[in-house]
N, C-alpha and C. Protein backbone atom coordinates (compact mmCIF):
# COMPACT_ATOMS: atom_id res chain seq x y z
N UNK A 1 74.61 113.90 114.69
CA UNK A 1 75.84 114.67 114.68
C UNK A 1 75.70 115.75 113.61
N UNK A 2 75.88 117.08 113.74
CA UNK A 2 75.71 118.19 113.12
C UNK A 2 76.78 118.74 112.66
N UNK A 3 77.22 118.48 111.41
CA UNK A 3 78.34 118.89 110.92
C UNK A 3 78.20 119.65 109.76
N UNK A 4 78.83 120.88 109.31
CA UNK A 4 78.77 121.92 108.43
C UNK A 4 79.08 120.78 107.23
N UNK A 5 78.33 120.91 105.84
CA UNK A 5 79.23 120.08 104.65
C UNK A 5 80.64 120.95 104.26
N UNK A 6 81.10 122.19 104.19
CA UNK A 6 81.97 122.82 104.00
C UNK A 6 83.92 121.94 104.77
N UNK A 7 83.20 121.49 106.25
CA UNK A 7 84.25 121.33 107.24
C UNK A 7 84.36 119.85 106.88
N UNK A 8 83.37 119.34 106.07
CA UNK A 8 84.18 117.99 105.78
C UNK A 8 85.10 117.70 104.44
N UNK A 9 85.15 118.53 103.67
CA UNK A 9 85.93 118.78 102.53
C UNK A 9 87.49 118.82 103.14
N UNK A 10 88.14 117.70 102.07
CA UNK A 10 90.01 117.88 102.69
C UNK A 10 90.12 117.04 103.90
N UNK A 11 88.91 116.91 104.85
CA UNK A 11 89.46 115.49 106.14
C UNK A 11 90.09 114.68 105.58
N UNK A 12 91.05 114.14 106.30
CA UNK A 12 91.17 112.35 106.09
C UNK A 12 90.86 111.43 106.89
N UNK A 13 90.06 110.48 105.67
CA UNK A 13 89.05 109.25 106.59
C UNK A 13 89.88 108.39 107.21
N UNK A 14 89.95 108.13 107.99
CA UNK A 14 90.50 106.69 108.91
C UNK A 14 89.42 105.82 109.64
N UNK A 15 90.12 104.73 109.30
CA UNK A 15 88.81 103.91 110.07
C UNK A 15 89.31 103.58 111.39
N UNK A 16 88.01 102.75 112.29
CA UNK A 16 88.88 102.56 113.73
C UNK A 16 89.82 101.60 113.68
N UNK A 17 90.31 101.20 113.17
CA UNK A 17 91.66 100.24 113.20
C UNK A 17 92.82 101.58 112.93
N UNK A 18 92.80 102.15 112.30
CA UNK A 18 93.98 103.07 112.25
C UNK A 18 94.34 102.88 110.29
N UNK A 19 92.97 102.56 109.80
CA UNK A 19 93.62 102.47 108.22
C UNK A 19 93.59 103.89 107.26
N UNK A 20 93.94 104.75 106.76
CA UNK A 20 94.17 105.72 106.25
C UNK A 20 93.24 105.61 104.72
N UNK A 21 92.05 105.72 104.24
CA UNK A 21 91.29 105.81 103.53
C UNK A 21 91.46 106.85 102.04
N UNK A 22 91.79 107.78 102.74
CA UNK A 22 92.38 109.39 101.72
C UNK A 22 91.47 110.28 102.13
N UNK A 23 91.31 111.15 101.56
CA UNK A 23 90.68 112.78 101.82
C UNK A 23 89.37 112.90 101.23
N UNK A 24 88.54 113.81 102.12
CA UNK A 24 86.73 113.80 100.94
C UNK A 24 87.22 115.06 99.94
N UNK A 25 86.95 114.47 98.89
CA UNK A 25 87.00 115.29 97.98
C UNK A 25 85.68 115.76 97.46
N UNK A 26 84.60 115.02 97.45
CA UNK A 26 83.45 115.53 97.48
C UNK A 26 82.24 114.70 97.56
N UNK A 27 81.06 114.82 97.84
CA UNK A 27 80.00 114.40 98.39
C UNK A 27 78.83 113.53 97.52
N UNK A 28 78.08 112.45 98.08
CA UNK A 28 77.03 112.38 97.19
C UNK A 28 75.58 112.74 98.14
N UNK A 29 74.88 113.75 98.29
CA UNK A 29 74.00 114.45 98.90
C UNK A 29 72.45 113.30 98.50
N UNK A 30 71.66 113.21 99.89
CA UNK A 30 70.36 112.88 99.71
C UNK A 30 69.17 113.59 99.98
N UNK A 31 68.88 114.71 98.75
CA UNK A 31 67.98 115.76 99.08
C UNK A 31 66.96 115.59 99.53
N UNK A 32 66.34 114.41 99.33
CA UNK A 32 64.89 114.16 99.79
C UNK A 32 64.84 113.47 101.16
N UNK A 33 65.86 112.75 101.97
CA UNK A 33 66.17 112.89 103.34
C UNK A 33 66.57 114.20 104.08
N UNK A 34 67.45 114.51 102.99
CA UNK A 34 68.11 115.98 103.68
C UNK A 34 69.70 115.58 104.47
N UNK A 35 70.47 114.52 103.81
CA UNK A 35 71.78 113.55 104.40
C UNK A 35 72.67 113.67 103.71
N UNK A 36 73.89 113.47 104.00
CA UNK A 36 75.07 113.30 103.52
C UNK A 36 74.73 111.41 103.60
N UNK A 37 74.78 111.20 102.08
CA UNK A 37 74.80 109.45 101.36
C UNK A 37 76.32 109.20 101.61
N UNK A 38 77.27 109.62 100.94
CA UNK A 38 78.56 109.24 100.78
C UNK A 38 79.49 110.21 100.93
N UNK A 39 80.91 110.12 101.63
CA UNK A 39 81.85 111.13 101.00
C UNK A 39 82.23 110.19 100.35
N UNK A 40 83.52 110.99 99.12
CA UNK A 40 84.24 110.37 98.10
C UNK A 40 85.45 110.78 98.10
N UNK A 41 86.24 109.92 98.04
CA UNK A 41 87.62 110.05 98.01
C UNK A 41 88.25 110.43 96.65
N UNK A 42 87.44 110.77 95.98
CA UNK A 42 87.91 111.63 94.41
C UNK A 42 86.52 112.37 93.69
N UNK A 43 86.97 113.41 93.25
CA UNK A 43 85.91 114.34 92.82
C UNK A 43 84.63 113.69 92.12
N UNK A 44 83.45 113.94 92.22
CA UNK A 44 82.89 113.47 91.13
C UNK A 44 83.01 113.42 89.86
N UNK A 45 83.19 114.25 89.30
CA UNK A 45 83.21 114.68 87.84
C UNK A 45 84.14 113.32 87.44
N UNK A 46 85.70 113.04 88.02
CA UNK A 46 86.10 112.10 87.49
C UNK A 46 85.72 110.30 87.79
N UNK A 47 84.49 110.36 88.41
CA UNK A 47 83.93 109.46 88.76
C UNK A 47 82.69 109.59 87.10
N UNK A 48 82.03 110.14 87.33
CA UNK A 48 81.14 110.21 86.46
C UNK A 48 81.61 109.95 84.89
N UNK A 49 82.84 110.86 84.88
CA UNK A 49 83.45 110.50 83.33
C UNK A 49 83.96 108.79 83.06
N UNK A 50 83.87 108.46 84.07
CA UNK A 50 84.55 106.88 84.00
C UNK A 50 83.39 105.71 83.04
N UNK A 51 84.06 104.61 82.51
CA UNK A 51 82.78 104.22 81.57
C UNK A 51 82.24 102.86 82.85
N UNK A 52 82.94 102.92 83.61
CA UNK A 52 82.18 102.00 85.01
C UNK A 52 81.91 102.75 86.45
N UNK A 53 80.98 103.95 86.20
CA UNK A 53 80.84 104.41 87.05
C UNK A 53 80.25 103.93 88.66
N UNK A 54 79.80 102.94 88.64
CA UNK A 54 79.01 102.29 89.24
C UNK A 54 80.06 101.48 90.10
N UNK A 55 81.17 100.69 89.35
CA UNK A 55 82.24 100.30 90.20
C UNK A 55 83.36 101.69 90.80
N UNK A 56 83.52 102.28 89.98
CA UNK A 56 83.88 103.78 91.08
C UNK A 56 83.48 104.27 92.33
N UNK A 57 82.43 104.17 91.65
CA UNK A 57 81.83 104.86 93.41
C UNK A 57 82.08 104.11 94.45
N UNK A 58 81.60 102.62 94.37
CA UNK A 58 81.89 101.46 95.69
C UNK A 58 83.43 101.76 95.30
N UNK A 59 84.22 101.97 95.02
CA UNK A 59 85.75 101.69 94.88
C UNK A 59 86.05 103.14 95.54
N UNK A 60 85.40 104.02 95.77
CA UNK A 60 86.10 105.52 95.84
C UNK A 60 84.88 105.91 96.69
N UNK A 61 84.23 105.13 97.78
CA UNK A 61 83.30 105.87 98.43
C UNK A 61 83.33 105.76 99.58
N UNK A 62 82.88 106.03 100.76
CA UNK A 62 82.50 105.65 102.35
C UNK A 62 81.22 106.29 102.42
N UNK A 63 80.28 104.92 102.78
CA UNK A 63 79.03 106.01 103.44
C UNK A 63 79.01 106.27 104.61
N UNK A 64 78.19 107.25 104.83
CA UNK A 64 78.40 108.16 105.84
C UNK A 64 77.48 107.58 107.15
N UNK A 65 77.18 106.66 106.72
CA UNK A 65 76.75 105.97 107.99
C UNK A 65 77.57 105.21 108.66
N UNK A 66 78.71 104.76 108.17
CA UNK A 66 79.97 104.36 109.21
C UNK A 66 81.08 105.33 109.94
N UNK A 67 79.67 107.05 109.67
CA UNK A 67 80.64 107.68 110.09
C UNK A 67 80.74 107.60 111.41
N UNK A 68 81.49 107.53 112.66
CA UNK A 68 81.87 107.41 114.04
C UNK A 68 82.09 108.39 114.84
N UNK A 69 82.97 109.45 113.82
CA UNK A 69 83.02 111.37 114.48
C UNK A 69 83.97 111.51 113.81
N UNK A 70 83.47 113.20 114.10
CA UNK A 70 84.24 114.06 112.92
C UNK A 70 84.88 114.93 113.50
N UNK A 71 86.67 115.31 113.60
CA UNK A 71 87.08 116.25 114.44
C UNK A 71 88.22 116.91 113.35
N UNK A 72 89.45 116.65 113.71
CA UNK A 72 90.25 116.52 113.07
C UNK A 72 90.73 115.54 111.91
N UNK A 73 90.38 114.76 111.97
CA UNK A 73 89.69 113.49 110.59
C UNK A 73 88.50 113.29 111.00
N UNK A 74 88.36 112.19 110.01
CA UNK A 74 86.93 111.47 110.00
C UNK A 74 86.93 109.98 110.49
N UNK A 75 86.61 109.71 111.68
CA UNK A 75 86.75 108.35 111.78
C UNK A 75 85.74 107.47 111.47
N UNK A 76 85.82 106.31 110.76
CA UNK A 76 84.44 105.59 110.23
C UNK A 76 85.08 103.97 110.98
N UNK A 77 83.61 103.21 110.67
CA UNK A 77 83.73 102.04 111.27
C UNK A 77 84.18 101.46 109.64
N UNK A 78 84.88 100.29 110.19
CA UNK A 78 85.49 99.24 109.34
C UNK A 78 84.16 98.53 108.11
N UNK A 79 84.32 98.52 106.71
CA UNK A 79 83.55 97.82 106.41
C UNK A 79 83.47 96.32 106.17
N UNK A 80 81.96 96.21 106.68
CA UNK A 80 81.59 94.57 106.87
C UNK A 80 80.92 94.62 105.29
């Protein structure tokens, strides 16, 4: 699925049950695949400033491999 990174900024994630996730606020990029790893439901910067960054991210992330399609939101599969 070929999606601009620009057009996923501001979606809101829903999963297929109909659960409301929040908005990508911004990305964690895998340059050496060349992938979108994660969107994030809060900017980095205030992820990074946190002194448990590591529980942030799983707390404030979706990877993008449960992504399902991207139109008008983002629909992802439920996590297992």
């Amino acid at each position: 699925m070929a999606v601009l990174l620009s057009d996923l900024y501001g979606k809101e994630i829903i999963t297929t049950t109909g659960k409301k996730l929040g908005k990508v606020e911004d990305m964690i990029l895998d340059f050496e695949e060349g992938v979108v790893h994660s969107l994030l439901l809060t900017k980095i910067d205030n992820i990074i400033r946190s002194t448990k960054t590591p529980d942030m991210i799983a707390k404030n992330s979706v990877n993008y491999s449960r992504v399902k399609s991207v139109s008008e939101t983002i629909i992802v599969s439920i996590n297992k």
